[in-house]
Protein backbone atom coordinates (compact mmCIF):
# COMPACT_ATOMS: atom_id res chain seq x y z
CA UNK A 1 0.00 0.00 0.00
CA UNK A 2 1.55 3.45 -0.77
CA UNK A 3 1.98 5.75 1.61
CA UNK A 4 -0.34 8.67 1.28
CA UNK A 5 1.57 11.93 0.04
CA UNK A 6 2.40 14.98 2.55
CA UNK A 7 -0.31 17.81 2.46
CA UNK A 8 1.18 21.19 1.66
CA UNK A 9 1.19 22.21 5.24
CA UNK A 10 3.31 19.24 6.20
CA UNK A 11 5.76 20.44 3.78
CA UNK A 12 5.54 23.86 5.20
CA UNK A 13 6.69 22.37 8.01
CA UNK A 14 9.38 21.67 6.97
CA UNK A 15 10.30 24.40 5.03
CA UNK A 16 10.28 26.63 7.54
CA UNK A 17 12.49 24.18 9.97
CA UNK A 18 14.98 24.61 6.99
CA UNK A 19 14.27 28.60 6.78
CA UNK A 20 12.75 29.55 9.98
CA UNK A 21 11.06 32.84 8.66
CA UNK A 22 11.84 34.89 11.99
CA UNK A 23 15.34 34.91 10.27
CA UNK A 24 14.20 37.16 7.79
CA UNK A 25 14.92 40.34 7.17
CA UNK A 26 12.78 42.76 8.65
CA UNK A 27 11.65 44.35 5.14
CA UNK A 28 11.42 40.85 3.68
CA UNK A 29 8.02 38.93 2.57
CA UNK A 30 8.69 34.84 3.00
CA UNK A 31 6.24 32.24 3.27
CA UNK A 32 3.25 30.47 1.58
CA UNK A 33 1.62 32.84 -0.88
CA UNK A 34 -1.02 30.93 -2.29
CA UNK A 35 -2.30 27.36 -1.44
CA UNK A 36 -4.31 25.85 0.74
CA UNK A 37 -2.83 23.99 2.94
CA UNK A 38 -4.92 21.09 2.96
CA UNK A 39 -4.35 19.76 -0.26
CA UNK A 40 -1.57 16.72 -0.94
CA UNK A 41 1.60 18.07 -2.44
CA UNK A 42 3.39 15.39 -4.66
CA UNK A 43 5.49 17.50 -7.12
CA UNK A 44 8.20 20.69 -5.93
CA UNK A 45 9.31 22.49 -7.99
CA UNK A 46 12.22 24.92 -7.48
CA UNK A 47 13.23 28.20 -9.17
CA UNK A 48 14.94 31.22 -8.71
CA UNK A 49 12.19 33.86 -9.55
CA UNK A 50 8.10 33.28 -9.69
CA UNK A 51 7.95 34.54 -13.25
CA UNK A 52 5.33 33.98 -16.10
CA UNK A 53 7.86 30.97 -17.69
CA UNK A 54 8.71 28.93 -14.35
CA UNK A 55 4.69 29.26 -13.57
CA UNK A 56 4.43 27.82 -16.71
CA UNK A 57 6.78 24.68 -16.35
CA UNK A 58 5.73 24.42 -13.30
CA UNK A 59 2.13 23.89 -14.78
CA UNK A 60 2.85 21.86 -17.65
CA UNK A 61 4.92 19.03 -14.91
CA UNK A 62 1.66 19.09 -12.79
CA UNK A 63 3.48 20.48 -9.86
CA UNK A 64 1.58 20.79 -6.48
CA UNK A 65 3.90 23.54 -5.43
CA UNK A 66 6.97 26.19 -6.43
CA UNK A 67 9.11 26.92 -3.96
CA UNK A 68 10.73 30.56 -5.26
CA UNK A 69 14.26 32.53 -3.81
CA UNK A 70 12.42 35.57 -4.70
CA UNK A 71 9.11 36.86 -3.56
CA UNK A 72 6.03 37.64 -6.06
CA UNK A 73 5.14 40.69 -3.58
CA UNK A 74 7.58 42.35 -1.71
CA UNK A 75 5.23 45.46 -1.12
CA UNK A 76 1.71 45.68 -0.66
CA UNK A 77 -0.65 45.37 -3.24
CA UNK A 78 -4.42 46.18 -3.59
CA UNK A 79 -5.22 43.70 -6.66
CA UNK A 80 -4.32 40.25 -7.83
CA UNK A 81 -6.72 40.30 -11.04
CA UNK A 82 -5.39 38.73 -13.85
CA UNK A 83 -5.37 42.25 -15.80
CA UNK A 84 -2.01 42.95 -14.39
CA UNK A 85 1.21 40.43 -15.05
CA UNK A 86 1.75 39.25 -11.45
CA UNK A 87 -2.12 38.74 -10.92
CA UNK A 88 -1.69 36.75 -14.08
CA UNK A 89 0.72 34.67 -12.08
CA UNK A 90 -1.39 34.51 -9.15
CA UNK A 91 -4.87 33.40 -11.21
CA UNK A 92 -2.62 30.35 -13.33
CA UNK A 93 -1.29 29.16 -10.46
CA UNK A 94 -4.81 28.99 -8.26
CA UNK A 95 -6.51 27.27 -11.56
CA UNK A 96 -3.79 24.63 -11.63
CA UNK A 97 -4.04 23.92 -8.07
CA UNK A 98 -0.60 24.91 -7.75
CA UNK A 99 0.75 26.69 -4.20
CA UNK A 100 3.25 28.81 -4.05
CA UNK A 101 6.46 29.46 -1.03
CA UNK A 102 9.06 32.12 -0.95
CA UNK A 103 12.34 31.47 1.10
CA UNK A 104 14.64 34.49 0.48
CA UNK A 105 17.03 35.83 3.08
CA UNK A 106 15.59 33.28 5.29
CA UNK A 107 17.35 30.84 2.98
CA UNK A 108 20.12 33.73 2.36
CA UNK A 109 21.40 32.87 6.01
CA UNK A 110 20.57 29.54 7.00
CA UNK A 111 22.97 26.04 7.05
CA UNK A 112 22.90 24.61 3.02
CA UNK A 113 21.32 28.04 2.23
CA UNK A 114 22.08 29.99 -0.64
CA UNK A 115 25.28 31.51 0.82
CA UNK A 116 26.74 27.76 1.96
CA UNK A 117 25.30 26.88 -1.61
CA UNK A 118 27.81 29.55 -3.49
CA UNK A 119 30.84 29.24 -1.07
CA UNK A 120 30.96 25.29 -2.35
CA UNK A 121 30.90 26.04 -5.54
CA UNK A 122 33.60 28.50 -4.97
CA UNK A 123 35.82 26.48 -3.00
CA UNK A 124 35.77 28.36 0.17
CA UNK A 125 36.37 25.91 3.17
CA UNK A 126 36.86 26.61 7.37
CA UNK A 127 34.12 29.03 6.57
CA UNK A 128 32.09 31.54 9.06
CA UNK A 129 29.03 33.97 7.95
CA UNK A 130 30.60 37.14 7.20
CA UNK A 131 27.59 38.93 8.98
CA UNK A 132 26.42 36.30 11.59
CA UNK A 133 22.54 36.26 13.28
CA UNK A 134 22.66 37.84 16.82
CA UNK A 135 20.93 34.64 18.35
CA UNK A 136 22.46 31.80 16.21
CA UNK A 137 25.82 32.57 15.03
CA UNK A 138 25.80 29.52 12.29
CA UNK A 139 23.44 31.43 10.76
CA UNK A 140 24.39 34.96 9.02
CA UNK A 141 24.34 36.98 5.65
CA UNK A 142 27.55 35.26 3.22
CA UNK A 143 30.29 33.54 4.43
CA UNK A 144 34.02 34.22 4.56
CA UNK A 145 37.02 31.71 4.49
CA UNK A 146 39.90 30.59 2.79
CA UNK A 147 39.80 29.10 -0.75
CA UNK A 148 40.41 25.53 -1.32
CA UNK A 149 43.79 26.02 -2.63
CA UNK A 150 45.87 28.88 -3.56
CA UNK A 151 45.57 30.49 -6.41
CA UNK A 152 45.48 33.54 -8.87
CA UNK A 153 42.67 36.06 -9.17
CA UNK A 154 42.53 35.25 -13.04
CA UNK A 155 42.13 31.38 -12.40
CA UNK A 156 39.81 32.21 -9.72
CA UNK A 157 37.51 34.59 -11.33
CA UNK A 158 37.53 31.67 -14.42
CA UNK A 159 35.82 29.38 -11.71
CA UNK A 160 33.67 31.07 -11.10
CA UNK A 161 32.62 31.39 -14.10
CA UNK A 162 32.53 27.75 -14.61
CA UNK A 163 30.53 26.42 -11.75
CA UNK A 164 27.53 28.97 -12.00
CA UNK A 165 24.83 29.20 -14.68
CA UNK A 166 25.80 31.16 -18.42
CA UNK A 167 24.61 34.49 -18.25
CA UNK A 168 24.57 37.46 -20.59
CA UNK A 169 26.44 39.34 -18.16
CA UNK A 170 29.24 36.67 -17.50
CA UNK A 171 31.99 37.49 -14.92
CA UNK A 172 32.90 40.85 -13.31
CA UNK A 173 36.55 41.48 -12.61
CA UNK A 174 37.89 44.72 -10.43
CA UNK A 175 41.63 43.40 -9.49
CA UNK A 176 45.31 42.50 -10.55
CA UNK A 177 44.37 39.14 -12.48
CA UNK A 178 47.70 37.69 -11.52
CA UNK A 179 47.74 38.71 -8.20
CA UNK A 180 47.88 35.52 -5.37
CA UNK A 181 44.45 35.11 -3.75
CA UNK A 182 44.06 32.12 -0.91
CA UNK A 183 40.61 33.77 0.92
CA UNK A 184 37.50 35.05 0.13
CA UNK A 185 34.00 36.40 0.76
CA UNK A 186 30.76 35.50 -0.77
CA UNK A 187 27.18 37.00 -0.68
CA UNK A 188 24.64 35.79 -2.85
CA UNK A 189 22.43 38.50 -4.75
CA UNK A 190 23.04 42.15 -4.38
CA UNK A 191 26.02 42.22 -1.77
CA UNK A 192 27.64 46.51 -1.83
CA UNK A 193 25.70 46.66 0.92
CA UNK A 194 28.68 44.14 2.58
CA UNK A 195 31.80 46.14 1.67
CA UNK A 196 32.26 47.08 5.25
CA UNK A 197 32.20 43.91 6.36
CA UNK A 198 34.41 42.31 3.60
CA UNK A 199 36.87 44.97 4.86
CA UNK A 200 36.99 43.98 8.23
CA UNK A 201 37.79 40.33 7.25
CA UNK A 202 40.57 41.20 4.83
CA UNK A 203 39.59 38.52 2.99
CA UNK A 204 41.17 38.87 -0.49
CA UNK A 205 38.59 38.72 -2.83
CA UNK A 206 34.81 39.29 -2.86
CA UNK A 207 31.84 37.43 -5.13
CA UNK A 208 28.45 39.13 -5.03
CA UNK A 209 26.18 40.11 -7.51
CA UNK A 210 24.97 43.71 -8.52
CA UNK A 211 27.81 45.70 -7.91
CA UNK A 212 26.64 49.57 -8.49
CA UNK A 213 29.16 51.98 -10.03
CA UNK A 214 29.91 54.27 -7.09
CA UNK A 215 30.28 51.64 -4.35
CA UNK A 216 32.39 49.77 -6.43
CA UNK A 217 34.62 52.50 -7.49
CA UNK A 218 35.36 53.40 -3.63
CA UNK A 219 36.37 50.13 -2.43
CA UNK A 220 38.71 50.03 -5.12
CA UNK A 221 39.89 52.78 -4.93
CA UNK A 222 40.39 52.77 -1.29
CA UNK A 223 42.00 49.48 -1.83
CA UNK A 224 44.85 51.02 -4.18
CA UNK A 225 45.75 53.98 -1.59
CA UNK A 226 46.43 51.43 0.67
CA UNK A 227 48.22 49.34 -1.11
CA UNK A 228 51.10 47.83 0.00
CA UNK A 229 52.76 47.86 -2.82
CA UNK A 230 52.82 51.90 -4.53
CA UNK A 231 54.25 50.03 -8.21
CA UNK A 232 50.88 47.58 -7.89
CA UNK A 233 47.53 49.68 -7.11
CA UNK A 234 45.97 47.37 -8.74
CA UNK A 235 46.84 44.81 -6.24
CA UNK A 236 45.29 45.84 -3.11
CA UNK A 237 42.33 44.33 -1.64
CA UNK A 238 39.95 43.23 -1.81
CA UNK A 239 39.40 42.20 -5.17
CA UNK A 240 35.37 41.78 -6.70
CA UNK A 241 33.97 39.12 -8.89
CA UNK A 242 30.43 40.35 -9.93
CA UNK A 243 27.99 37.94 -11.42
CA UNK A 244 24.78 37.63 -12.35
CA UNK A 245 22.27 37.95 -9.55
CA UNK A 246 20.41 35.06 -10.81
CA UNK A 247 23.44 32.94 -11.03
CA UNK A 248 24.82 33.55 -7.45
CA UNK A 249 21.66 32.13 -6.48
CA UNK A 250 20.60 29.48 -8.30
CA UNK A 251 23.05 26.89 -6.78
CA UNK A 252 20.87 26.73 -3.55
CA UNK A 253 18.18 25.10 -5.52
CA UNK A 254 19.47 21.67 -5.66
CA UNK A 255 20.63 21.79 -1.32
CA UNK A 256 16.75 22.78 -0.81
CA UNK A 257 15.19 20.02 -3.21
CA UNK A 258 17.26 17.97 -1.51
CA UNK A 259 16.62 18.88 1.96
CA UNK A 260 13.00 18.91 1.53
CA UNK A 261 13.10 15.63 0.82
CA UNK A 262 15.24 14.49 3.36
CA UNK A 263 12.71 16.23 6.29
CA UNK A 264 9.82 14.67 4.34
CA UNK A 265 11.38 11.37 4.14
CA UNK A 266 8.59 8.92 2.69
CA UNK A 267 9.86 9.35 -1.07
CA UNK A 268 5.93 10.44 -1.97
CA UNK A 269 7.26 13.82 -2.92
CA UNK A 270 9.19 14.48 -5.93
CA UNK A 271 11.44 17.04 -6.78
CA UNK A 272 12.86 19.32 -9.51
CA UNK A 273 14.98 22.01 -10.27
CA UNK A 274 14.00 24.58 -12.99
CA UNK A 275 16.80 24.78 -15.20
CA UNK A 276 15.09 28.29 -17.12
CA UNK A 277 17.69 31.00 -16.66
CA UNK A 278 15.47 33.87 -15.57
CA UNK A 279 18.34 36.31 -15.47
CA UNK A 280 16.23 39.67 -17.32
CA UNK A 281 19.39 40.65 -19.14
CA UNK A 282 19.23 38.28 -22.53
CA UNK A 283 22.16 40.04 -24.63
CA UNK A 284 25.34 41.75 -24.66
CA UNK A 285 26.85 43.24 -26.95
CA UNK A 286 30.54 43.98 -26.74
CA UNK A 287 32.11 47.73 -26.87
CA UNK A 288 34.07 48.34 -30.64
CA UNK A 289 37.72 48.76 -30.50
CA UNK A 290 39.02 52.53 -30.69
């Protein structure tokens, strides 16, 4: 006789072990957006961003649920009707009987969250959060820690572009390619916000996403005054790596699909990971030689 399948508050449950949502930020929206919580879940689906095209695969699989990094509202709203593109959202998933969770800096900070997720990627081992929780210091915003092995910024950077998804935007570099680098920091999403707190670690290189002009600009810049070496600006840290926002994040996917399954633990459930790359930029076109 087969076991009968978890409802979707069971599985809930056990998201929110995983991602307790009091570890949210204080702006942030996480949690079960639409569902009821009666109903058996036997498909997960897992994606980056709940967009028209993952609402649609999501659909087309027969999922029971999409679990989302990102939030469909972060601020208020005073309509869901299907005249506007996220109450579009909102009305395909209800008709397919599909729910919907957000875990986002809940699952920014926690153990095999999307921080642990990008440091392993990296190679970043005896590894802290670079800005660690008040009550649980396991749990934080990034993580810090030396690399796996030695190496150059160059080969480093080319890692990184290896181990996360293809974007339009590729790999950011602000740095002395051949310059040594043996730690780093990681944050993933939009991380300027951070620089402070790299700083303080001296950690020699930084990979976050959505690095703004000005910010950017200042922390190097600060970095070559205080360079320790006045023939090589160019070499004082730390370095950045910019990527994608998308890509920094996507690696979590596969730790939560398989940690939901673990807490769930009959094998009723199944689970996928959306491969769409829902990264808005789609082109880039490179500047002609002068």
């Amino acid at each position: 006789m087969n076991a009968a399948p978890p409802t979707l508050a069971d599985v809930v449950s056990v998201l929110e072990d995983l991602y307790p949502p009091s570890t949210a930020e204080g702006w942030d929206a996480v949690g079960l957006v639409t569902g009821d919580p009666s109903r058996p879940v036997r498909k997960v689906l897992f994606a980056v961003d709940p967009v028209a095209d993952v609402v649609a695969e999501a659909v087309d699989w027969g999922a029971d649920l999409v679990v989302t990094h990102h939030p469909l509202f972060l601020r208020g709203v005073h309509s869901v009707a299907a005249t506007t593109f996220k109450g579009a959202v909102v009305h395909r998933l209800l008709t397919a009987g599909c729910g919907l969770y957000v875990a986002h800096t809940n699952a920014d900070s926690a153990p095999r969250g999307v921080a642990d997720a990008l440091a392993d990627l990296v190679g970043l081992t005896d590894r802290r959060p670079l800005v660690a929780h008040v009550e649980d210091v396991d749990r934080g915003l990034g993580r810090v820690g030396r690399l796996d092995h030695p190496t150059t910024l160059r080969e480093f950077a080319e890692r990184v572009a290896q181990v996360l998804p293809a974007t339009a935007q590729g790999v950011r570099v602000a740095g002395d390619l051949d310059a040594p680098v043996s730690t780093a920091a990681v944050v993933g999403g939009s991380g300027d916000s951070l620089f402070d707190a790299v700083r303080a670690t001296a950690a020699d290189v930084y990979v976050t996403a959505d690095l703004r002009h000005h910010p950017a600009s200042e922390l190097r810049e600060r970095a070559a005054f205080e360079s320790p070496d006045p023939e090589r600006p160019q070499a004082g840290t730390p370095y950045l790596v910019d990527v994608a926002h998308f890509a920094s994040e996507w690696p979590w996917l596969a730790y939560a699909a398989a940690d939901l399954a673990t807490g769930l633990g009959d094998g009723t459930v199944t689970t996928k990971v959306s491969t769409l790359v829902t990264d808005p930029w789609t082109h880039r076109l490179g500047s002609p030689e002068r």
